[in-house]
Protein backbone atom coordinates (compact mmCIF):
# COMPACT_ATOMS: atom_id res chain seq x y z
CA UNK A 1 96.29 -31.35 -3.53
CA UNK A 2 94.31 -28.52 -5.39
CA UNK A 3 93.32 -25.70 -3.03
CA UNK A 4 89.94 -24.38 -3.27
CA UNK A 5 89.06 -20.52 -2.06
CA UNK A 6 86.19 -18.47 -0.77
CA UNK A 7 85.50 -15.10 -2.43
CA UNK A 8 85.14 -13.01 0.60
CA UNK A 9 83.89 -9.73 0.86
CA UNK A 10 86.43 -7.54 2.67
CA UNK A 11 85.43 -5.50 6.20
CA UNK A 12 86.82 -2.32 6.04
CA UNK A 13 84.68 -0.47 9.27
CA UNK A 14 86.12 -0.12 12.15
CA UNK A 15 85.56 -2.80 15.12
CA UNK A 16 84.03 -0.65 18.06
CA UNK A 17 83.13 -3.77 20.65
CA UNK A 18 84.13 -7.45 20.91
CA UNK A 19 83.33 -10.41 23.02
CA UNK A 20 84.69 -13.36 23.88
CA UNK A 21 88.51 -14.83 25.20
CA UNK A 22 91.58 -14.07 23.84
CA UNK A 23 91.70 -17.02 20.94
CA UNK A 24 88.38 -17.25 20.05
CA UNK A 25 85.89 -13.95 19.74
CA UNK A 26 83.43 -12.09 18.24
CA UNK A 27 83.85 -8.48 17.07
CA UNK A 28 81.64 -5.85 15.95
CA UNK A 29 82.51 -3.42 12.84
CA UNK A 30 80.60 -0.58 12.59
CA UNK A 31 79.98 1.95 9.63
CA UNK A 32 77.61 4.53 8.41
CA UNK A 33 76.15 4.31 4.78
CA UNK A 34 74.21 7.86 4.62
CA UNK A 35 71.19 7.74 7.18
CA UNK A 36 71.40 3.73 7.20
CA UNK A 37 73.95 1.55 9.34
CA UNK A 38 76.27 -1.26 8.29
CA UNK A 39 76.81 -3.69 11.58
CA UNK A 40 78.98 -6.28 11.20
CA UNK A 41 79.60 -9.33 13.72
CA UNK A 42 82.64 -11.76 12.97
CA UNK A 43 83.90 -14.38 14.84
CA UNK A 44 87.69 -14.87 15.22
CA UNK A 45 89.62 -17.68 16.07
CA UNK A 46 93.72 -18.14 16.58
CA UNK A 47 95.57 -21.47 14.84
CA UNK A 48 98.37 -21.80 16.59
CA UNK A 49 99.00 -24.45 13.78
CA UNK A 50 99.22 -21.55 11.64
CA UNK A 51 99.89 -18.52 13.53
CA UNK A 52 97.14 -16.66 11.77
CA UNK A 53 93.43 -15.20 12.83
CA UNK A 54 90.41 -17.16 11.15
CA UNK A 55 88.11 -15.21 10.37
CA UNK A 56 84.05 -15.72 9.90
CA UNK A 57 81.30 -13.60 9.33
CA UNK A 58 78.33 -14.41 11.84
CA UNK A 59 75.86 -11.56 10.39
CA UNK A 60 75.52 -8.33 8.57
CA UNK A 61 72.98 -6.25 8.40
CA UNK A 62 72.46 -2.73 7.34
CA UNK A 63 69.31 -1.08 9.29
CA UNK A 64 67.95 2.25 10.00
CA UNK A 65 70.07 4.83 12.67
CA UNK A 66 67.01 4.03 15.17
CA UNK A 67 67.20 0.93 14.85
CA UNK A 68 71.03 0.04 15.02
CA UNK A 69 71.44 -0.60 18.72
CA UNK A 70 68.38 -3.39 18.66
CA UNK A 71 70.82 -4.76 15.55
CA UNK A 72 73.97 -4.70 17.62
CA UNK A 73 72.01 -6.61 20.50
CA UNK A 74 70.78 -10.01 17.93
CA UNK A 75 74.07 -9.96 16.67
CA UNK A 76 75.82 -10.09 20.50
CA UNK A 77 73.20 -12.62 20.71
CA UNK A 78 74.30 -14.61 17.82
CA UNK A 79 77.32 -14.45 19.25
CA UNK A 80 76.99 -15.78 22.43
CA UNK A 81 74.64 -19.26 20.82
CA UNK A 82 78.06 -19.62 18.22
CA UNK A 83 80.76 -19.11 21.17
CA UNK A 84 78.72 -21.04 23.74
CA UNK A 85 79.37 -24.27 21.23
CA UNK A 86 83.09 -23.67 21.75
CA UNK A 87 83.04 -22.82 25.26
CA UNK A 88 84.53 -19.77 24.75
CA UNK A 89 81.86 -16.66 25.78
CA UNK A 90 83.63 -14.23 27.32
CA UNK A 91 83.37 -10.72 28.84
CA UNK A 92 82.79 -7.81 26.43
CA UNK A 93 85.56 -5.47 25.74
CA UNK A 94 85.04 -2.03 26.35
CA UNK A 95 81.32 -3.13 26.03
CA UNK A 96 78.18 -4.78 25.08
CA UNK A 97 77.31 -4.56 21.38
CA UNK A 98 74.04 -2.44 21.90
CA UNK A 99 76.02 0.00 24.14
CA UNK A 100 78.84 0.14 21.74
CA UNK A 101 76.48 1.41 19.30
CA UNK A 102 74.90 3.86 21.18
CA UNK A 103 78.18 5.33 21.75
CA UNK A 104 79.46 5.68 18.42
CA UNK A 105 75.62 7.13 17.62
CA UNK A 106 76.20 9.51 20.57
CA UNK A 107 79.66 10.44 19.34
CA UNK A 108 78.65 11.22 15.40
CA UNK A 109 75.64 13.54 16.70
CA UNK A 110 78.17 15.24 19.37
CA UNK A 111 80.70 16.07 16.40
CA UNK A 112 77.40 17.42 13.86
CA UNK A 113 76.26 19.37 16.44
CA UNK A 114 79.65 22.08 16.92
């Protein structure tokens, strides 16, 4: 049987906040493009069939610094409606999307200011 596959567009950033159980969650990648963000939510799912990580791409969006944390909180709200279906909404880990956001915000301003 022929295979058929998806061009994908690869996710380099770094995940800085995820929610959900431990087979099925959303994470949230996080990058800076200049004075613009690039926030990217991505649901996850084990196959134990197949011992790999599925892997699709909820939203991305690429907003304005100020703007970034109201982002992060739609897309943890995306989130929750897709992993509500599947019953598996979970606790966020180390945190909510918006306050992930505002960390990693706090923490590039902390490092330009020394």
């Amino acid at each position: 049987m022929p295979c058929i596959t998806f061009p994908l567009v690869a996710n380099n950033a770094p995940v800085i906040s995820r929610v959900g159980t431990d087979d099925i969650f959303v994470e949230l990648s996080f990058r800076r493009l200049g004075a613009r963000v690039e926030l990217v939510a991505t649901r996850v799912e084990y196959s134990a069939y197949t011992g790999r990580y599925l892997r699709d791409e909820l939203g991305r969006e690429i907003c304005d610094e100020e703007d970034a944390e109201n982002v992060a909180c739609d897309l943890q709200w995306i989130a929750k409606a897709n992993l509500a279906e599947s019953g598996g909404y979970g606790a966020a880990d180390p945190c909510g999307f918006g306050e992930a956001v505002e960390r990693e915000m706090e923490s590039i301003y902390a490092v330009a200011a020394e």
